[in-house]
N, C-alpha and C. Protein backbone atom coordinates (compact mmCIF):
# COMPACT_ATOMS: atom_id res chain seq x y z
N UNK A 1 -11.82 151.02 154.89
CA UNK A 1 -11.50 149.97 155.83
C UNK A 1 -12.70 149.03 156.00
N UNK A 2 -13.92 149.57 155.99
CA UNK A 2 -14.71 148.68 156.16
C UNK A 2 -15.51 147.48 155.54
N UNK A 3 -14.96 148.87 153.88
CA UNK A 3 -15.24 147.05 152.81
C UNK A 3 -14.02 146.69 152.47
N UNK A 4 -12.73 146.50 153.18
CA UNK A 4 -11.90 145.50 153.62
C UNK A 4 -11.91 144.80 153.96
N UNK A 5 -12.31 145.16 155.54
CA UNK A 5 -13.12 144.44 156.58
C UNK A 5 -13.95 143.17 156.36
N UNK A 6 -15.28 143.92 155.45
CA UNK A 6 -16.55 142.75 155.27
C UNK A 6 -16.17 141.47 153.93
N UNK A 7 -14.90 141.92 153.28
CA UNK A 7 -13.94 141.59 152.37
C UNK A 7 -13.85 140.01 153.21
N UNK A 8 -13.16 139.94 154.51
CA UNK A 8 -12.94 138.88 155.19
C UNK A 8 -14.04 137.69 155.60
N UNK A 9 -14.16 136.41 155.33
CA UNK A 9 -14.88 135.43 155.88
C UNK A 9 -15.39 135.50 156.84
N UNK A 10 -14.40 135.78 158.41
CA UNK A 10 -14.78 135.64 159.76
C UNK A 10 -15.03 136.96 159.91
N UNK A 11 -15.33 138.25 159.51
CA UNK A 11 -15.06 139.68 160.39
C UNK A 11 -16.07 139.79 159.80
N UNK A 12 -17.62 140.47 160.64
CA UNK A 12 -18.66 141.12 160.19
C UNK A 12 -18.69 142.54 160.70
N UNK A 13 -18.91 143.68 160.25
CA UNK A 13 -18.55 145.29 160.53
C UNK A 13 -20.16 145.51 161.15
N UNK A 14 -20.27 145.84 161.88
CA UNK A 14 -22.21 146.21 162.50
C UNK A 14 -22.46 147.68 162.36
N UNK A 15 -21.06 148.47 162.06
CA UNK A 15 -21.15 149.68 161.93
C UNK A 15 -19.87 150.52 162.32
N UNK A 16 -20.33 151.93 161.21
CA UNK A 16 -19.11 152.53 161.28
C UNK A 16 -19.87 154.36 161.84
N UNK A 17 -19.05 154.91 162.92
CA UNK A 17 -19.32 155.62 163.98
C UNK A 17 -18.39 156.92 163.80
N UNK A 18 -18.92 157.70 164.30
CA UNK A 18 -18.36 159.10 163.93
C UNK A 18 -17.75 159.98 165.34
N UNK A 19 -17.88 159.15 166.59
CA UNK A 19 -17.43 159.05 167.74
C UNK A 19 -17.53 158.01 169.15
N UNK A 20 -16.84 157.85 169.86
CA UNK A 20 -17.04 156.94 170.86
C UNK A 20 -18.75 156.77 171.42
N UNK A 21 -19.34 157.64 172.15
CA UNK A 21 -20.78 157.25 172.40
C UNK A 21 -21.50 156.11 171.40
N UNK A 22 -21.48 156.69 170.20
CA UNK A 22 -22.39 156.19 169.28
C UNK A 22 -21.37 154.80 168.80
N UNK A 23 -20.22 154.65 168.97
CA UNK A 23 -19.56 153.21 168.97
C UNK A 23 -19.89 152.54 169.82
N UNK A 24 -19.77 152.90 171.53
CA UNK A 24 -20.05 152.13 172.33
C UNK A 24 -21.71 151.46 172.16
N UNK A 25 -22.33 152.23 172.15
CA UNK A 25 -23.75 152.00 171.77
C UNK A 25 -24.11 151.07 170.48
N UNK A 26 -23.06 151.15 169.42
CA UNK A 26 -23.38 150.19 168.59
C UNK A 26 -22.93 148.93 169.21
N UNK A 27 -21.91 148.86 169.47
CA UNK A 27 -21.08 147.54 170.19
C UNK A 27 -22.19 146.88 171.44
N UNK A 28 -22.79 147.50 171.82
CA UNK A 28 -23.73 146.75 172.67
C UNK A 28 -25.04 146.36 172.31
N UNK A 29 -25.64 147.44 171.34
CA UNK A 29 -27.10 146.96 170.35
C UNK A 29 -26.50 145.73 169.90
N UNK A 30 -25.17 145.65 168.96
CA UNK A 30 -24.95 145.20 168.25
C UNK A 30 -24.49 143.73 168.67
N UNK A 31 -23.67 143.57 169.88
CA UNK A 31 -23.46 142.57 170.58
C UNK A 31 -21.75 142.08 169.79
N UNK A 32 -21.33 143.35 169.71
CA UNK A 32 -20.08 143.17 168.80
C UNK A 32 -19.13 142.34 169.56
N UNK A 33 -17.99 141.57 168.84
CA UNK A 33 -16.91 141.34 170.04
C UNK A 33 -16.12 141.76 169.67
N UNK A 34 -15.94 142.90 168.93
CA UNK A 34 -14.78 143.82 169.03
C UNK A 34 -14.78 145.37 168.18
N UNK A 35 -14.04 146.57 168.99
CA UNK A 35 -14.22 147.42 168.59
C UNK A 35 -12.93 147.74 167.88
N UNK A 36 -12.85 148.46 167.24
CA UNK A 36 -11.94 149.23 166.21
C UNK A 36 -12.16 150.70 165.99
N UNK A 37 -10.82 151.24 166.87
CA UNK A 37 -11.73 152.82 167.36
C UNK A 37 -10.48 153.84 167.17
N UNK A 38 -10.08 154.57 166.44
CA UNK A 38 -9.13 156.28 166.33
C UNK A 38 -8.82 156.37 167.56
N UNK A 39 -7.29 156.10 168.02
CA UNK A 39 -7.23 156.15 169.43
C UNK A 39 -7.71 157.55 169.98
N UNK A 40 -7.43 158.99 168.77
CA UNK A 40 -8.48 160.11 169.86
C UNK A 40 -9.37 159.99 169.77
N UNK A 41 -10.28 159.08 169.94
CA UNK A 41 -11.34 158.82 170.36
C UNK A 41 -11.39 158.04 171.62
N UNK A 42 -10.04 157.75 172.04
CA UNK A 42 -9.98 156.91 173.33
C UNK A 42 -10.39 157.87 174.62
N UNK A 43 -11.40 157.99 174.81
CA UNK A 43 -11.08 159.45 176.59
C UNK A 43 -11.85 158.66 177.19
N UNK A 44 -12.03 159.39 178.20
CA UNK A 44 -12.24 158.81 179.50
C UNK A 44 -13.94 157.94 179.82
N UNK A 45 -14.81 158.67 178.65
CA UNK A 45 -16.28 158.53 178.80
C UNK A 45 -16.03 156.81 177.79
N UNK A 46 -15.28 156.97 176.47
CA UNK A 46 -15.41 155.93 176.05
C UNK A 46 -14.74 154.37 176.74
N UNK A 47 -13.44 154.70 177.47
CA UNK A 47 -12.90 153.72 178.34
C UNK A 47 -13.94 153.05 179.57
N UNK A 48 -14.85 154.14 180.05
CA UNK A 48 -15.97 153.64 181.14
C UNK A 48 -17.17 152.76 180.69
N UNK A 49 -17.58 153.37 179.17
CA UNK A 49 -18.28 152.60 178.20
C UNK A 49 -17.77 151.38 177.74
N UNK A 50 -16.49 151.11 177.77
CA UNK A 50 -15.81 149.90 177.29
C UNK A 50 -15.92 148.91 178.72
N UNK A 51 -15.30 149.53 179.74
CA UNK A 51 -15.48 148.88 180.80
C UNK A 51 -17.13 148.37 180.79
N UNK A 52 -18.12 148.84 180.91
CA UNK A 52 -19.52 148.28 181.09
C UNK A 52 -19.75 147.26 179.94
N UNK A 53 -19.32 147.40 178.75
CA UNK A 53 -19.75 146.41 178.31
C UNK A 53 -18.50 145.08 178.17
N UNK A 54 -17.56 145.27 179.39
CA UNK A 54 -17.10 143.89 179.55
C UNK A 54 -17.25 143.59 180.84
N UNK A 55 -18.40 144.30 181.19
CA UNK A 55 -19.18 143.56 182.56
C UNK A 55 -19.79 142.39 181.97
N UNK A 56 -20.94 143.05 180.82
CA UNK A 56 -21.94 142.19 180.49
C UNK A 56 -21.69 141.16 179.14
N UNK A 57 -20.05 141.72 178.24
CA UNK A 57 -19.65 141.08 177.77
C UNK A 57 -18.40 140.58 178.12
N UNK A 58 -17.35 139.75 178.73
CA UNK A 58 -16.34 139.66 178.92
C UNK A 58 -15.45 139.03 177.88
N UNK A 59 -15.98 138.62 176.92
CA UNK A 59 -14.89 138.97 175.68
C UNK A 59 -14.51 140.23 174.98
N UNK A 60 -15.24 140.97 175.05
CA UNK A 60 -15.44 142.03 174.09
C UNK A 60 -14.09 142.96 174.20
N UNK A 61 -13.49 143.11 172.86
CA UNK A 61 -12.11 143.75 172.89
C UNK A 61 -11.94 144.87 172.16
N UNK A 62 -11.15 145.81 172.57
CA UNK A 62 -11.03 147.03 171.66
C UNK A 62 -9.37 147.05 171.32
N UNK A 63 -9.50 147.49 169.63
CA UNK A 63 -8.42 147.84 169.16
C UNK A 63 -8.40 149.44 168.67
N UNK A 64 -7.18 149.69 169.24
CA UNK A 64 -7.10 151.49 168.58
C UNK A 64 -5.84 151.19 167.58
N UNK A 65 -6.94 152.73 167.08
CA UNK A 65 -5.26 152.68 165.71
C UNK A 65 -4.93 154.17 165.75
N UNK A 66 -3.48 153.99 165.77
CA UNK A 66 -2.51 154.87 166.04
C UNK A 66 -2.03 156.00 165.05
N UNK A 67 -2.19 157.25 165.00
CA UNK A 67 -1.21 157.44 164.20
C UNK A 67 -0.09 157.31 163.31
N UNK A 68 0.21 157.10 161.90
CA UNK A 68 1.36 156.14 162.01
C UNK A 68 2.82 157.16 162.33
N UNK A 69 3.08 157.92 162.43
CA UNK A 69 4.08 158.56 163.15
C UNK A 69 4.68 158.53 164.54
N UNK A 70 3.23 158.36 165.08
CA UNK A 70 3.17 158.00 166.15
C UNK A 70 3.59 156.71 167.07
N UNK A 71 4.99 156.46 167.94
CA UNK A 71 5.55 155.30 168.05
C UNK A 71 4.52 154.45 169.81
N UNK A 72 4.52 153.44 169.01
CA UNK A 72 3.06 152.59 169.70
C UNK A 72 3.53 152.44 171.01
N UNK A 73 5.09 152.72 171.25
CA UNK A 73 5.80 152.30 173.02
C UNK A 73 5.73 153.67 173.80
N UNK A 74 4.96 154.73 172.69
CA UNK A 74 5.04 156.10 173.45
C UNK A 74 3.18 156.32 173.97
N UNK A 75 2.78 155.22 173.51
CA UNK A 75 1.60 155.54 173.45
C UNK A 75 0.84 155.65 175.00
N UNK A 76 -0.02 156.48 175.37
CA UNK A 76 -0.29 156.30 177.01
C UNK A 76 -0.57 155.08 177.65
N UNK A 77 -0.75 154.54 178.78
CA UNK A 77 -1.04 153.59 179.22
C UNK A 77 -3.06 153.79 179.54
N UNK A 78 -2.85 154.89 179.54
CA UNK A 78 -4.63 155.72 179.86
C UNK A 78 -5.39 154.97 178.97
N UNK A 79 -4.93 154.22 177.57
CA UNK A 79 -5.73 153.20 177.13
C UNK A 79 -6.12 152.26 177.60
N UNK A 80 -6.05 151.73 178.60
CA UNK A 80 -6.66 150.40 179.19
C UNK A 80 -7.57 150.04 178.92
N UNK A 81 -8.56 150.74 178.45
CA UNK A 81 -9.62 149.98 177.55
C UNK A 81 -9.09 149.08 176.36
N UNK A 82 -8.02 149.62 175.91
CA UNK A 82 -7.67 149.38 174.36
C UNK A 82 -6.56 147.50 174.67
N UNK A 83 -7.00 146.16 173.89
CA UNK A 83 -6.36 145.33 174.41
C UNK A 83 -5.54 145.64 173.41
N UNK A 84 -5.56 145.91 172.18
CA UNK A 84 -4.33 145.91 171.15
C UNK A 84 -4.15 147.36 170.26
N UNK A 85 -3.23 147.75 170.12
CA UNK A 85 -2.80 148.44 168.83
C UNK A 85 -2.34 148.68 167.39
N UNK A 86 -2.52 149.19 166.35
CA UNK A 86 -1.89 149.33 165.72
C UNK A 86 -2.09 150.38 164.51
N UNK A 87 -0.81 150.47 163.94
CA UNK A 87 -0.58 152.07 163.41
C UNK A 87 -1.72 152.15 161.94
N UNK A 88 -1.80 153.46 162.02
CA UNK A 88 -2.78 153.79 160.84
C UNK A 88 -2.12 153.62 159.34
N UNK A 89 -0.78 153.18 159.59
CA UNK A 89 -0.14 153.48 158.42
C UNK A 89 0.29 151.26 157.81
N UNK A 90 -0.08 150.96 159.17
CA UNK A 90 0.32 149.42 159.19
C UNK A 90 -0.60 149.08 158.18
N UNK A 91 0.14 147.63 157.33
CA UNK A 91 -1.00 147.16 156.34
C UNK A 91 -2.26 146.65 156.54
N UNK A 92 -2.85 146.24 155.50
CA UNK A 92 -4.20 145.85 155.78
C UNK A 92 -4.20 144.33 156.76
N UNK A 93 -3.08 143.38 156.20
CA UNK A 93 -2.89 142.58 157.01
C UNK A 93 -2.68 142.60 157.98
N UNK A 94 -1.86 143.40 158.64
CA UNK A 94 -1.32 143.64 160.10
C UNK A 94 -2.96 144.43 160.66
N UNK A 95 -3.74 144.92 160.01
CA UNK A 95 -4.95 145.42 161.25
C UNK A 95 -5.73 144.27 161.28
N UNK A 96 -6.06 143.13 160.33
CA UNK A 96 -6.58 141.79 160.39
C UNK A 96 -6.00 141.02 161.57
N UNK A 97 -4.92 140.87 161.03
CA UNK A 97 -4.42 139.80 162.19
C UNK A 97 -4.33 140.70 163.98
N UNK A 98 -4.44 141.70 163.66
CA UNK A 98 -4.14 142.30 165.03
C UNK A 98 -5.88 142.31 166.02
N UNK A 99 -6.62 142.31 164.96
CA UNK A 99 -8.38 141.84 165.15
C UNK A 99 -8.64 140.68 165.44
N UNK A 100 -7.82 139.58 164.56
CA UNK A 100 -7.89 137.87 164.72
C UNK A 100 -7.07 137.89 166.17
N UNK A 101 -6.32 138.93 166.68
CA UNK A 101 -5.58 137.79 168.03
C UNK A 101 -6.27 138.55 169.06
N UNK A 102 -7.18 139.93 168.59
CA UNK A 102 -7.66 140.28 169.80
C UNK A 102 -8.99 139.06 170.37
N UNK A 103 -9.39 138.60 169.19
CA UNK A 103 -10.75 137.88 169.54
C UNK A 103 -9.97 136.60 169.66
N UNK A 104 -9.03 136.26 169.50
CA UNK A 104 -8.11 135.06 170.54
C UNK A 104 -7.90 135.37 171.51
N UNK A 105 -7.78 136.60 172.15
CA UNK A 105 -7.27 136.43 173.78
C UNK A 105 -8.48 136.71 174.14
N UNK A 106 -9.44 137.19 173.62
CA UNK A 106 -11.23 136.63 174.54
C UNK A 106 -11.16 135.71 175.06
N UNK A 107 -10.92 134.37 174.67
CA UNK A 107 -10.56 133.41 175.40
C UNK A 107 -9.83 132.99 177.12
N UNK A 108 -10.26 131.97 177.13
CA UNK A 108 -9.67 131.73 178.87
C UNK A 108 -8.28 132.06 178.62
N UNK A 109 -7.53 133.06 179.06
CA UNK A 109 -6.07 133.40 179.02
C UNK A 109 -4.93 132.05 179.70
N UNK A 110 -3.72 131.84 178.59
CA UNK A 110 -3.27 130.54 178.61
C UNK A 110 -2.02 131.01 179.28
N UNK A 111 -1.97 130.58 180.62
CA UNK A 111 -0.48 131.14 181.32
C UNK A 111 0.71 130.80 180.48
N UNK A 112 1.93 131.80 181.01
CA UNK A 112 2.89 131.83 180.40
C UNK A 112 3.55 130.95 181.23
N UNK A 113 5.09 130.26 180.59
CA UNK A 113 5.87 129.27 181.47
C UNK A 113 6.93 130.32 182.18
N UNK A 114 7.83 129.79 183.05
CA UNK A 114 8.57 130.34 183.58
C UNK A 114 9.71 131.24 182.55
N UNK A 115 10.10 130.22 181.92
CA UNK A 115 10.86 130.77 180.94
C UNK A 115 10.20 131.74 179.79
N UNK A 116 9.15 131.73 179.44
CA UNK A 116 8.44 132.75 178.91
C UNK A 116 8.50 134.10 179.30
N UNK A 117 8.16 134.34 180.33
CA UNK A 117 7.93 135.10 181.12
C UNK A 117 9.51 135.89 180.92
N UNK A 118 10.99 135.27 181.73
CA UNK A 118 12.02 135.94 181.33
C UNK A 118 12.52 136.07 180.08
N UNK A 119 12.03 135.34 178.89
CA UNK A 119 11.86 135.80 178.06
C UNK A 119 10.87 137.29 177.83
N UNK A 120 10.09 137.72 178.05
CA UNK A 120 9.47 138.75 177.77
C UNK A 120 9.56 139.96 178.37
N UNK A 121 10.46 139.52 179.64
CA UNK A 121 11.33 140.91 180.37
C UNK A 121 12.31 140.82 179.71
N UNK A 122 13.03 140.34 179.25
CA UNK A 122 14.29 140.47 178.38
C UNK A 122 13.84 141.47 176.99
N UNK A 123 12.40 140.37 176.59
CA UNK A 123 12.03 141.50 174.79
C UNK A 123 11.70 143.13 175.81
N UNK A 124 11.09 143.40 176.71
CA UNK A 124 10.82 144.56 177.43
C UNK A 124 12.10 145.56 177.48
N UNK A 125 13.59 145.11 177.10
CA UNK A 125 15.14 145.62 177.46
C UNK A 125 14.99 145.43 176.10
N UNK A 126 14.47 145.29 175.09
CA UNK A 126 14.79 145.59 173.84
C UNK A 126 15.95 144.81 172.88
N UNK A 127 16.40 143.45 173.72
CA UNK A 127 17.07 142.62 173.57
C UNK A 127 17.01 141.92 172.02
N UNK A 128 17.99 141.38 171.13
CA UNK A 128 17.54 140.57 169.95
C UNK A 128 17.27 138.84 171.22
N UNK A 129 17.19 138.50 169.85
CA UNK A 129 16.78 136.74 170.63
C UNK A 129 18.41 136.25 170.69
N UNK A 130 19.33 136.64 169.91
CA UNK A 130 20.65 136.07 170.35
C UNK A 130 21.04 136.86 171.84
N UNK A 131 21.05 138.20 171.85
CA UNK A 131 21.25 138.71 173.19
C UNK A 131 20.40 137.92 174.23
N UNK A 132 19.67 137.73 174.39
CA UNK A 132 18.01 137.26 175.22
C UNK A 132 18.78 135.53 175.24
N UNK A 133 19.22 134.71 174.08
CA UNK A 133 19.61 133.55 174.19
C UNK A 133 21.09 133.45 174.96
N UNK A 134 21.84 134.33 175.12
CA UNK A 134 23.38 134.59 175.92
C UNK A 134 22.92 134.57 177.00
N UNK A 135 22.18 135.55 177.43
CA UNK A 135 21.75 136.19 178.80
C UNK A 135 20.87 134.99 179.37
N UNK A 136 19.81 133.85 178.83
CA UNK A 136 19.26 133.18 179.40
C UNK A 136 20.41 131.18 178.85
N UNK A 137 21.26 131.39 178.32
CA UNK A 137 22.25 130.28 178.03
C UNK A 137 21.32 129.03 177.58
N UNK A 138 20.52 129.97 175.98
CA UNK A 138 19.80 128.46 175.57
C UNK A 138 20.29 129.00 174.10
N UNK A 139 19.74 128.09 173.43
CA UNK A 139 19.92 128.71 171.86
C UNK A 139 19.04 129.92 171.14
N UNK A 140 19.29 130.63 170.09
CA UNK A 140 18.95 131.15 169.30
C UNK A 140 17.58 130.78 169.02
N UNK A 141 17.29 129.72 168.65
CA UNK A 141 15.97 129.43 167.93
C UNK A 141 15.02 129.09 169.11
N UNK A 142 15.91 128.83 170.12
CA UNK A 142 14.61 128.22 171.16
C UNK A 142 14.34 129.68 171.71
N UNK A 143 14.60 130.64 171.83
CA UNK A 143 14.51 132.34 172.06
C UNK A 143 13.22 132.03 171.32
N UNK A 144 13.69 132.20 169.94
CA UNK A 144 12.37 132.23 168.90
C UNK A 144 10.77 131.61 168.80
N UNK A 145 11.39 130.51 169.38
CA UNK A 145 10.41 129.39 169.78
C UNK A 145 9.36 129.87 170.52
N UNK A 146 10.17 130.53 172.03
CA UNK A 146 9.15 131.45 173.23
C UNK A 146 8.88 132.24 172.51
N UNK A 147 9.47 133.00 172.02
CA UNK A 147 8.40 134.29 171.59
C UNK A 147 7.45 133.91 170.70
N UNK A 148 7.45 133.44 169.78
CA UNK A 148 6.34 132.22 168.89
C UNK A 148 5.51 132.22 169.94
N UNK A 149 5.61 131.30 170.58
CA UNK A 149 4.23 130.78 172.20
C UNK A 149 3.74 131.74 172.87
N UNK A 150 5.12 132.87 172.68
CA UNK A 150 4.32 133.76 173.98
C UNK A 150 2.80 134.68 173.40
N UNK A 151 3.73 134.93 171.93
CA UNK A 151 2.35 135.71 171.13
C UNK A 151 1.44 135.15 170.79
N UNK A 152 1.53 133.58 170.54
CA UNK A 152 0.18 132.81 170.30
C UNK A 152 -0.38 133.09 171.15
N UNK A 153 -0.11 133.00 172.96
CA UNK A 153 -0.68 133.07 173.91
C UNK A 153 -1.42 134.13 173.99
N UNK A 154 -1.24 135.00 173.71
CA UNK A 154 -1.31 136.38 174.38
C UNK A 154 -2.17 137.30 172.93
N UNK A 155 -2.36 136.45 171.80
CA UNK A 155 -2.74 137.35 170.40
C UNK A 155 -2.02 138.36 170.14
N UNK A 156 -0.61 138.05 170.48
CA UNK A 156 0.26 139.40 169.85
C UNK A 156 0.72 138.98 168.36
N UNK A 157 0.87 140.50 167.63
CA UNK A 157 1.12 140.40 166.28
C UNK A 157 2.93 140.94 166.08
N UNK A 158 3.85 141.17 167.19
CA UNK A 158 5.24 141.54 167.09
C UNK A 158 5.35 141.37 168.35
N UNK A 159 7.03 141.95 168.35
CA UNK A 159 7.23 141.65 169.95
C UNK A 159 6.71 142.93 170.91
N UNK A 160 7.02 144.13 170.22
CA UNK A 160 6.50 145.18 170.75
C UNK A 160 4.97 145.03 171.44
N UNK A 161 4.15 144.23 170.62
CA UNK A 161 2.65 144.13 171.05
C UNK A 161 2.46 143.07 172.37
N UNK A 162 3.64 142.22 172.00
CA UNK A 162 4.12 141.05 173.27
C UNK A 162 4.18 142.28 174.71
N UNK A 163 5.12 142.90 174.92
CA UNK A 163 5.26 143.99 176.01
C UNK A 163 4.10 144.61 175.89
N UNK A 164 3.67 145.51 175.11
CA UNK A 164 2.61 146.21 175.95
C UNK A 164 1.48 145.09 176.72
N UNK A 165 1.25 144.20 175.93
CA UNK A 165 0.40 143.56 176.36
C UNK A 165 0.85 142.85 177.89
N UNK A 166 1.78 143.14 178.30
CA UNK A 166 2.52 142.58 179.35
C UNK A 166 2.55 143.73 180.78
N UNK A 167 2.19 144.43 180.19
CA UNK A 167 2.46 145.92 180.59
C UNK A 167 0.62 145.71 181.81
């Protein structure tokens, strides 16, 4: 993964860690803005470590990766350190882009519109965008449209990542 990683233009790797302490500790020598961490490695010492360094960094984002058996809507909420997910089994693209939108929502967070918003309690009911377009009496594509905006907004890479991140 990591000469994948350094593979990419924008993504520089500062180091690869054999548990949370010695991650957190690189991420702050290192002045990383983002971690990429085995969610069992997520416990309680590394979530407090994550918290401190978005005292002193407030971009700084962590992504865990999941089991891929493991279904990402079962996953605990006890991650709160973690802003994004995704499965160990997902492609190389999908852990890129899921890295590119975490270091997009570093950014000043871009409110959602009204209609967004019931849009994304609707994707939360597991709704398609034609169900979600009946239930809110607009079209099909304009469904599509919000969810488009909502994940730009928000650096989600599906809709599933739309909800948790909502969560």
């Amino acid at each position: 993964m990591r000469a994948l990683l350094l593979a990419e233009d924008d993504i520089d790797v500062v180091g690869v860690c054999e548990d949370g302490r010695t991650a957190a500790r690189a991420c702050i020598e290192q002045d990383a803005d983002v971690l990429v961490v085995d969610a069992r490695l997520l416990g309680a010492q590394l979530q407090r470590q994550a918290a401190g360094i978005r005292t002193r960094h407030p971009g700084f984002r962590v992504v865990s990766l999941h089991e891929g058996g493991q279904p990402l809507s079962g996953v605990p909420a006890d991650e709160a350190c973690s802003d994004a997910r995704v499965s160990t089994t997902a492609s190389f693209a999908v852990l890129v882009g899921t890295v590119r939108g975490a270091l997009r929502s570093a950014g000043t967070p871009q409110r959602l519109t009204a209609r967004e918003v019931e849009v994304v309690v609707l994707l939360a009911r597991a709704l398609t965008n034609r169900q979600i377009a009946h239930r809110l009496g607009i079209a099909p594509g304009t469904v599509k449209r919000h969810v488009s905006n909502v994940m730009g907004k928000l650096g989600a890479v599906s809709r599933l990542d739309v909800v948790n991140r909502m969560r």
